[in-house]
N, C-alpha and C. Protein backbone atom coordinates (compact mmCIF):
# COMPACT_ATOMS: atom_id res chain seq x y z
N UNK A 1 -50.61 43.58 17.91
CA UNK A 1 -49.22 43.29 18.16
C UNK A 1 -48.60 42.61 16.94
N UNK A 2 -47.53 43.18 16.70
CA UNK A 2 -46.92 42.58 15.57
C UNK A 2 -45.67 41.30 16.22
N UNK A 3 -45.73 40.30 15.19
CA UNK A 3 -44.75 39.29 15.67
C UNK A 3 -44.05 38.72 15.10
N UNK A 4 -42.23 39.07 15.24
CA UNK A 4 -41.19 39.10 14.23
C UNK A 4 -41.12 37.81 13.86
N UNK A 5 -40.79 37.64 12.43
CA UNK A 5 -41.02 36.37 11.79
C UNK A 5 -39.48 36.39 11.59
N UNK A 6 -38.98 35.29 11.28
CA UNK A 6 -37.26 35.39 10.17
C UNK A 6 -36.05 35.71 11.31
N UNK A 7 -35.02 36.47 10.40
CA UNK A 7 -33.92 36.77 11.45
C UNK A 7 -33.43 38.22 10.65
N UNK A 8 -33.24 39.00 11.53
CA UNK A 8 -32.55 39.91 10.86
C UNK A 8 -31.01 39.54 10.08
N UNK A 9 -30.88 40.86 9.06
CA UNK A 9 -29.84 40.66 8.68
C UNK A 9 -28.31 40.33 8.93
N UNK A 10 -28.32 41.30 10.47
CA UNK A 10 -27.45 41.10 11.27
C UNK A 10 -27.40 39.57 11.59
N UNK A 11 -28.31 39.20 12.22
CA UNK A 11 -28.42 37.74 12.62
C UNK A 11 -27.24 36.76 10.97
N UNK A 12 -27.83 36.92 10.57
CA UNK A 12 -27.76 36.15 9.22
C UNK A 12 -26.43 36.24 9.57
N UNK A 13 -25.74 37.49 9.16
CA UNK A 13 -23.96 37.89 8.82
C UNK A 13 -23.58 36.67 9.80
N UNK A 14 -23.93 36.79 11.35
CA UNK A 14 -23.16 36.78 12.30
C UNK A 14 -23.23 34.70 12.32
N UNK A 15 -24.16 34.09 11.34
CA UNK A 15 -23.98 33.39 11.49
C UNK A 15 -23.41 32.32 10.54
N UNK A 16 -23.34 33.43 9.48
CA UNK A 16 -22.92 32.91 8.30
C UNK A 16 -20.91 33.22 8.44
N UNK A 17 -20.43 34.10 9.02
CA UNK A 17 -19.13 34.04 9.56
C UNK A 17 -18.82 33.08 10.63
N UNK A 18 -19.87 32.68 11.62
CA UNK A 18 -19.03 31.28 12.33
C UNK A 18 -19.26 30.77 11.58
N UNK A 19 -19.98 30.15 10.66
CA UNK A 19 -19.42 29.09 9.58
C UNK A 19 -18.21 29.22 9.37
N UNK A 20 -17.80 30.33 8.29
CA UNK A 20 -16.90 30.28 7.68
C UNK A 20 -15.47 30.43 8.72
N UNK A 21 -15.54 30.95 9.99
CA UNK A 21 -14.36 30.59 10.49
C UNK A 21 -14.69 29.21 10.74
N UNK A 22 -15.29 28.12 11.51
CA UNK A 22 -15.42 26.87 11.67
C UNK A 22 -14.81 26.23 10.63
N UNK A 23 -15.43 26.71 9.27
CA UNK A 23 -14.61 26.15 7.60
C UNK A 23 -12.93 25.94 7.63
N UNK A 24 -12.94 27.62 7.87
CA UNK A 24 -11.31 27.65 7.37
C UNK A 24 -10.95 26.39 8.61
N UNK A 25 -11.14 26.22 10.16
CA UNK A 25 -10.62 25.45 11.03
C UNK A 25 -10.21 23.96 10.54
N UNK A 26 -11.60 23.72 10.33
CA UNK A 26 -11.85 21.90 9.86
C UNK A 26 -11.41 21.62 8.43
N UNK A 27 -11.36 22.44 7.41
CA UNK A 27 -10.99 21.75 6.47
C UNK A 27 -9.71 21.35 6.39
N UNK A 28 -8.48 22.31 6.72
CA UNK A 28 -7.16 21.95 7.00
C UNK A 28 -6.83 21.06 7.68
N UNK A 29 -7.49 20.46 8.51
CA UNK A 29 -7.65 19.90 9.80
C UNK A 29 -7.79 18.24 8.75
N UNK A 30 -8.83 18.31 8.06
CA UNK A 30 -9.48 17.15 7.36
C UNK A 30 -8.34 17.07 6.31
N UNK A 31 -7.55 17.98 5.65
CA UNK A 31 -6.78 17.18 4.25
C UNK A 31 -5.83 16.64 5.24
N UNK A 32 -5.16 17.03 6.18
CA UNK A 32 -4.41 16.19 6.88
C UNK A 32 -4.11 15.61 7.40
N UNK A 33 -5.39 14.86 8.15
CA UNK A 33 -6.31 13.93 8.11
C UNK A 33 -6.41 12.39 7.14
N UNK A 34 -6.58 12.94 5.97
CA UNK A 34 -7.18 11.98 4.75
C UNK A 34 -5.48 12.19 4.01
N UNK A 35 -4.63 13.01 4.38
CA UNK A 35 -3.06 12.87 4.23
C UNK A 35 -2.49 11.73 4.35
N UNK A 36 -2.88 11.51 5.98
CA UNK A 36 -2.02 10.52 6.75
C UNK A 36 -3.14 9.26 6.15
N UNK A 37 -4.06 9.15 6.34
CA UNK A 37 -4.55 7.72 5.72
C UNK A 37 -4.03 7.33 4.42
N UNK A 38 -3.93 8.22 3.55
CA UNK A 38 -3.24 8.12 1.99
C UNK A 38 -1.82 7.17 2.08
N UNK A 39 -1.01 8.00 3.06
CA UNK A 39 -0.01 7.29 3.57
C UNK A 39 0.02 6.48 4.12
N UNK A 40 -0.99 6.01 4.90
CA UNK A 40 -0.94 4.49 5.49
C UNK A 40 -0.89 3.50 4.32
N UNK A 41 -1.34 3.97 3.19
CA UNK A 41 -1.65 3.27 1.72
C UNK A 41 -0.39 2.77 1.48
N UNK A 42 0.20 3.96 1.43
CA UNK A 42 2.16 3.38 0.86
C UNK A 42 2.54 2.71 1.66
N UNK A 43 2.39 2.91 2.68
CA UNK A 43 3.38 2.33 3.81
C UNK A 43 3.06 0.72 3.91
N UNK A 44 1.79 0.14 3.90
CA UNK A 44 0.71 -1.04 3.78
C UNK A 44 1.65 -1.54 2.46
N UNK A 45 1.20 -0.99 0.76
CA UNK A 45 1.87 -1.13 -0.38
C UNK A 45 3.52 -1.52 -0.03
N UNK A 46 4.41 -0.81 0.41
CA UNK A 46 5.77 -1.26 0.56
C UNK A 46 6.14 -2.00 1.40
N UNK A 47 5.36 -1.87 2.60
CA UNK A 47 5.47 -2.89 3.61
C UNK A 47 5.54 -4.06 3.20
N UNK A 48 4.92 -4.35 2.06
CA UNK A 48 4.43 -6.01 1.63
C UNK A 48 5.95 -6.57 0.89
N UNK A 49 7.16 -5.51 0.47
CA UNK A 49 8.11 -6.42 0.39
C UNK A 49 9.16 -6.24 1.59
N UNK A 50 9.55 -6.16 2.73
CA UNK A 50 9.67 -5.58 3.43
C UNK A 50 10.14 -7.25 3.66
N UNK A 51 9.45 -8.30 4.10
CA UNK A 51 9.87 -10.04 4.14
C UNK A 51 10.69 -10.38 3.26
N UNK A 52 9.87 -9.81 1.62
CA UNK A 52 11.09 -10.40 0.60
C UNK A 52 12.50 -10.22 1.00
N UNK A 53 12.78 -8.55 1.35
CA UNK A 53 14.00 -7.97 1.24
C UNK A 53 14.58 -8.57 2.68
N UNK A 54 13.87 -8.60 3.54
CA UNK A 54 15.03 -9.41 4.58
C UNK A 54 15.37 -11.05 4.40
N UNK A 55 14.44 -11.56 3.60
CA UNK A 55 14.89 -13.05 3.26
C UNK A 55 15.55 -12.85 1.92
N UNK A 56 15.63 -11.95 1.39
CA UNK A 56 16.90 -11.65 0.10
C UNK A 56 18.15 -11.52 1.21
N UNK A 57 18.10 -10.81 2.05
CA UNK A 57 19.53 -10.38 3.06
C UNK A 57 19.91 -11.73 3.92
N UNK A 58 18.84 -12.54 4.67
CA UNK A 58 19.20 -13.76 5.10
C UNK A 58 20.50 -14.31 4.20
N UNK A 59 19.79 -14.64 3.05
CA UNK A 59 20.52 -15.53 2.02
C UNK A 59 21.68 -14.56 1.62
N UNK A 60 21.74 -13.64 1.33
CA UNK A 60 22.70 -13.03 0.45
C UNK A 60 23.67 -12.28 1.35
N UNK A 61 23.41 -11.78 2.81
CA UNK A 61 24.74 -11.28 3.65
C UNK A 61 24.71 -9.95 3.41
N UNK A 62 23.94 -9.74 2.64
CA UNK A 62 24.90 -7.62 1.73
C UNK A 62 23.29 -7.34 1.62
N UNK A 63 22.81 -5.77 1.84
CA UNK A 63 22.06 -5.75 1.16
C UNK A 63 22.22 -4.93 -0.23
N UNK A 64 23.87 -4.79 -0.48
CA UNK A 64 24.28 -4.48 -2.03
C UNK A 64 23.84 -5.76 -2.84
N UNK A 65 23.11 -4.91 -3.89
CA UNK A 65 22.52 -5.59 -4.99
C UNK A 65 21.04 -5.84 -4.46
N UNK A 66 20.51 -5.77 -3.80
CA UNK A 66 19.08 -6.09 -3.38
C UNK A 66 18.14 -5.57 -3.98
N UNK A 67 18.36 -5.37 -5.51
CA UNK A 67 17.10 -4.36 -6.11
C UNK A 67 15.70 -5.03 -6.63
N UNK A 68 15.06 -4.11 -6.79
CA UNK A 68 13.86 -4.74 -7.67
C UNK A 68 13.61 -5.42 -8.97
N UNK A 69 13.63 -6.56 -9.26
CA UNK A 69 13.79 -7.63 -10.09
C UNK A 69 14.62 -8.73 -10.25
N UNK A 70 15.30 -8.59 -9.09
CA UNK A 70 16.95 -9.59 -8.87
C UNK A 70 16.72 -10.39 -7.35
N UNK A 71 17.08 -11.37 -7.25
CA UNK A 71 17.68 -12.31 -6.21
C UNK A 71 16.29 -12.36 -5.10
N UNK A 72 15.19 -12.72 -6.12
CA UNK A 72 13.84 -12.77 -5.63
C UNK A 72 12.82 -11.52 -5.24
N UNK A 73 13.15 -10.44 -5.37
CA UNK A 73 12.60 -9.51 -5.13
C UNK A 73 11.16 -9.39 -6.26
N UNK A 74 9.97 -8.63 -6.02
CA UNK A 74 9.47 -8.61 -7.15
C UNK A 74 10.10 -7.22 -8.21
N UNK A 75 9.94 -6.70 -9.21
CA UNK A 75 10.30 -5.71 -9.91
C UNK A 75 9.41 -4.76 -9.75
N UNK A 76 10.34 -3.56 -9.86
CA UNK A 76 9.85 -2.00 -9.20
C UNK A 76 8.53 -2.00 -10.45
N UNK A 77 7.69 -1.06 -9.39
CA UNK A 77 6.37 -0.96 -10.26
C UNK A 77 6.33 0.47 -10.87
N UNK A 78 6.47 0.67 -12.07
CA UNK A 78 6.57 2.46 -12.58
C UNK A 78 5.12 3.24 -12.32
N UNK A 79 3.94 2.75 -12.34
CA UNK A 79 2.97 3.04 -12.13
C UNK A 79 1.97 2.17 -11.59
N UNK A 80 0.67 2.99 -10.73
CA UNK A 80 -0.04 2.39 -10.39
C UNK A 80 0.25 0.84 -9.43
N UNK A 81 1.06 1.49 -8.29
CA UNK A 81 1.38 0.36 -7.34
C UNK A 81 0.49 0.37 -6.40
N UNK A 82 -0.41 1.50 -6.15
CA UNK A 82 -1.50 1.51 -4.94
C UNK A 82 -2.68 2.37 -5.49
N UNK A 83 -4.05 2.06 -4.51
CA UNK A 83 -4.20 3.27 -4.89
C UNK A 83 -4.31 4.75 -4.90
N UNK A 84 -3.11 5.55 -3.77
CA UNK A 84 -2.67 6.50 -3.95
C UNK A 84 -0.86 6.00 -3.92
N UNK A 85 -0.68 5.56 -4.90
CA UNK A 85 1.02 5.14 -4.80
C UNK A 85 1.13 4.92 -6.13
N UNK A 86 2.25 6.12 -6.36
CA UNK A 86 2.50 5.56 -8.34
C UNK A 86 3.57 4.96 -8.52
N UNK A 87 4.07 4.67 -7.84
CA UNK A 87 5.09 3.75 -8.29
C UNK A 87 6.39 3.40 -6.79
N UNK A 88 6.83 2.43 -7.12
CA UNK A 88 7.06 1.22 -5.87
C UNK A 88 8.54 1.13 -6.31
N UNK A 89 9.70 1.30 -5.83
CA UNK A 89 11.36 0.62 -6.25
C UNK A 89 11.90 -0.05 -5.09
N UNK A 90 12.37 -0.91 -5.10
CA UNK A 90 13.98 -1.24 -4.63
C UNK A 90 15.40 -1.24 -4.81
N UNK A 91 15.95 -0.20 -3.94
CA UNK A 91 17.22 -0.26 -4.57
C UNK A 91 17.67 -0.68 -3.14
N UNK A 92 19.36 -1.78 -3.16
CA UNK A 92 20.14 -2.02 -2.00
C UNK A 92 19.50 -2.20 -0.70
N UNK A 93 17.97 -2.92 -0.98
CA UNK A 93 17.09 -3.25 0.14
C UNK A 93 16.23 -2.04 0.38
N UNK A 94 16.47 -0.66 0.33
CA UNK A 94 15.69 0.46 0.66
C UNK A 94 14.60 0.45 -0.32
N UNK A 95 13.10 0.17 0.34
CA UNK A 95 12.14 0.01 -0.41
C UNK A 95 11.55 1.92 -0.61
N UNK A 96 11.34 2.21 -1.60
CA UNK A 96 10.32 3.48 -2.13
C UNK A 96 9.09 3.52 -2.81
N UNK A 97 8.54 4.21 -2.09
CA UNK A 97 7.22 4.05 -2.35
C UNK A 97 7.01 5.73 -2.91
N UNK A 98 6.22 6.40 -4.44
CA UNK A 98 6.56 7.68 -4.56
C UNK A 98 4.25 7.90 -4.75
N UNK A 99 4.47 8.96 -3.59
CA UNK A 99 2.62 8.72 -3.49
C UNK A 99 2.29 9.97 -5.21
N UNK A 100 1.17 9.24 -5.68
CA UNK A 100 0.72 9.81 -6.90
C UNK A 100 0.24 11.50 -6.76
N UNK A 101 -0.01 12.20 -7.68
CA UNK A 101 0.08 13.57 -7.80
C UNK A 101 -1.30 14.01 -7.98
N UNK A 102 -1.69 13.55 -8.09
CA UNK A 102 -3.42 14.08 -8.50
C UNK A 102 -4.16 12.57 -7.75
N UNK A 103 -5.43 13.18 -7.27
CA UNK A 103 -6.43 12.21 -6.67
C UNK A 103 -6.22 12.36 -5.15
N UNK A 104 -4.94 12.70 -4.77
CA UNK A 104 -4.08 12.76 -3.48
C UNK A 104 -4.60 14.19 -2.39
N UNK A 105 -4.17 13.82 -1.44
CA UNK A 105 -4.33 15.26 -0.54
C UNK A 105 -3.17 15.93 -0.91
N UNK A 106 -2.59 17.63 -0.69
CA UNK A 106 -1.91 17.97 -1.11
C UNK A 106 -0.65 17.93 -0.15
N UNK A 107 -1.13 17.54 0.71
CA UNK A 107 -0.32 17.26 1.63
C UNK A 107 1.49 16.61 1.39
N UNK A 108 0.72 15.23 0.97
CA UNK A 108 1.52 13.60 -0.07
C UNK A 108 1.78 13.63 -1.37
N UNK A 109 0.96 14.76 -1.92
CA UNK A 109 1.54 14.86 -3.79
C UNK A 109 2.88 15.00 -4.07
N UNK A 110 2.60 13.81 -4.50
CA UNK A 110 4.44 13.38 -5.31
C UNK A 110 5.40 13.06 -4.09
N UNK A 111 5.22 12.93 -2.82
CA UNK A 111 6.04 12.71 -1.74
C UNK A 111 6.55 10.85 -1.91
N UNK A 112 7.46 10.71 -0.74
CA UNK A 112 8.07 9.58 -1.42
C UNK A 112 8.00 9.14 -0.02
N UNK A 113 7.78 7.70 0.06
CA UNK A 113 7.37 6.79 1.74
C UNK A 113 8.85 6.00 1.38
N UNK A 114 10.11 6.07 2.12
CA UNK A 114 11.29 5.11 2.87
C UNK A 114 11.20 3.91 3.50
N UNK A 115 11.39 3.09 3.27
CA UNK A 115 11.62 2.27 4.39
C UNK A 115 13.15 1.59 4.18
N UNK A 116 13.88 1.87 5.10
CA UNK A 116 15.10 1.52 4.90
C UNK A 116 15.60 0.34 6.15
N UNK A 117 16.05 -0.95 5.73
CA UNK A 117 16.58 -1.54 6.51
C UNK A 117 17.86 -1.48 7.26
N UNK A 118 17.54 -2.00 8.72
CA UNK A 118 18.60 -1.43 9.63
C UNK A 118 18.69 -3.29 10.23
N UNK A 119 20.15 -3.84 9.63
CA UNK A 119 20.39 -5.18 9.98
C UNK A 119 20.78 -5.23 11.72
N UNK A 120 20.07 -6.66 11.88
CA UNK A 120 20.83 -6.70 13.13
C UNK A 120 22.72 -7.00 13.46
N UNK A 121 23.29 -7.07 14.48
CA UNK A 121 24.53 -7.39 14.41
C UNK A 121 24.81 -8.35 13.61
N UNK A 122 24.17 -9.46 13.78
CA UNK A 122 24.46 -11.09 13.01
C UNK A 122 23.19 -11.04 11.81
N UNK A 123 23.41 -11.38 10.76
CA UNK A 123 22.45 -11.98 9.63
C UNK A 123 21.47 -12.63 10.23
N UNK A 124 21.57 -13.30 11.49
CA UNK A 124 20.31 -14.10 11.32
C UNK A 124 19.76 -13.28 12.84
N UNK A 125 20.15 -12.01 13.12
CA UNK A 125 19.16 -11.47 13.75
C UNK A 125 17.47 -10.58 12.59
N UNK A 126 16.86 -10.10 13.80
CA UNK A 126 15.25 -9.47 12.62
C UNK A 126 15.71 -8.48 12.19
N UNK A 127 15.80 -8.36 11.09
CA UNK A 127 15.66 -6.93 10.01
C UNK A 127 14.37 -5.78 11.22
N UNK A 128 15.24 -4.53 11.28
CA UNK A 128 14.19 -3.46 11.62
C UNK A 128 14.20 -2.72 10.57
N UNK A 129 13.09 -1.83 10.63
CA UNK A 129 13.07 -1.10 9.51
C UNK A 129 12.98 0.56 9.72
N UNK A 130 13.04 1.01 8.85
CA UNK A 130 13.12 2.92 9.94
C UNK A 130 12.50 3.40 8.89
N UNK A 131 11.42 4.42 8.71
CA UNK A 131 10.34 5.11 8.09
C UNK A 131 10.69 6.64 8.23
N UNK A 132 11.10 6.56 6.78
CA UNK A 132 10.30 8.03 6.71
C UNK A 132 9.51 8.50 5.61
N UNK A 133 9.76 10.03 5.34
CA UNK A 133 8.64 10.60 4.47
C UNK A 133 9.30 11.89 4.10
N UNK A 134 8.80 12.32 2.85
CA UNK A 134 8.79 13.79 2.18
C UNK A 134 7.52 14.60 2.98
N UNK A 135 6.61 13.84 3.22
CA UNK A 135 5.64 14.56 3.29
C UNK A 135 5.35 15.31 4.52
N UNK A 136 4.65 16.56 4.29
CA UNK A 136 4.79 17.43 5.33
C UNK A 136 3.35 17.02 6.32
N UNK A 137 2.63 16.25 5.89
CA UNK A 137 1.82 15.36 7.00
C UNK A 137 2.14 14.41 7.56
N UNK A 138 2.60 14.03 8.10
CA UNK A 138 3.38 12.69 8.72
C UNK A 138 2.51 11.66 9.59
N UNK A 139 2.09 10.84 9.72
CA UNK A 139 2.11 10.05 10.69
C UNK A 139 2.73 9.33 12.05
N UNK A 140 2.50 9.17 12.63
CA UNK A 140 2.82 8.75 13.73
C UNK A 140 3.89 7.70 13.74
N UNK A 141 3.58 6.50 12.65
CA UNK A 141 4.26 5.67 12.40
C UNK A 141 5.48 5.42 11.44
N UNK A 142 5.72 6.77 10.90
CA UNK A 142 6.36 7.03 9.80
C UNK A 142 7.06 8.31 10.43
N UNK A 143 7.98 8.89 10.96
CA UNK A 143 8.12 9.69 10.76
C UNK A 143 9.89 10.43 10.85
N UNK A 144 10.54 11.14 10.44
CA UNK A 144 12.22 11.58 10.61
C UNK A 144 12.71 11.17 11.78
N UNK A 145 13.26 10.74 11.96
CA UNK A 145 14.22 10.40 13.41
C UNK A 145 15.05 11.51 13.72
């Protein structure tokens, strides 16, 4: 009696194509995925002046003129503000965050994280803030209204 060792060829094909559909599934699945964490990066990164700029608005009433390097703010960063974030501005309180182009998922390359303040009625109500994004991965916490 003979006794089949291995797998046929057939075998092989049939299992080497669920791979590759499983592939194509999960990998798309995963950059957008490791998208939205990238973006939690900016959002974390800009978030951090997010106090400055409402205690710049406390004091100052307007958030005209609220930019980066003036009336306590720190100054916009041209590069290397995170590490997937190349660079960080304030203009008129609206903080930008612009995510870097390479190293990135393709998701966030070169996309730009918002956070724009929305005052309460009175100055000395809480600054809210409203999020958005360029990017065509979005998060949950970030996203177009």
């Amino acid at each position: 009696m003979n006794k089949q060792q291995g797998f046929t060829l057939i075998e092989l094909m049939i299992v080497i194509a669920i791979i590759g559909i499983l592939a194509a599934i999960a990998i798309p699945a995963y950059q957008d995925y490791t998208g939205k964490a990238q973006l939690g990066d900016a959002i974390s990164v800009a978030g951090g002046r997010k106090v400055i700029v409402a205690e710049a608005y406390a004091q100052e009433g307007d958030l005209a003129g609220l930019t980066g390097g003036s009336k306590g703010i720190p100054p916009d960063t041209a590069s290397g503000a995170g590490k997937y974030v190349e660079s960080l501005a304030v203009a008129n309180g609206v903080i930008t965050a612009t995510m870097k182009t390479s190293g990135v998922a393709s998701c966030v390359s070169g996309a730009t994280v918002t956070l724009t303040p929305v005052p309460g009625t009175a100055v000395s109500d809480p600054m809210k803030w409203k999020c958005s994004t360029s990017a065509t991965c979005k998060p949950g916490t970030c996203s177009d209204s």
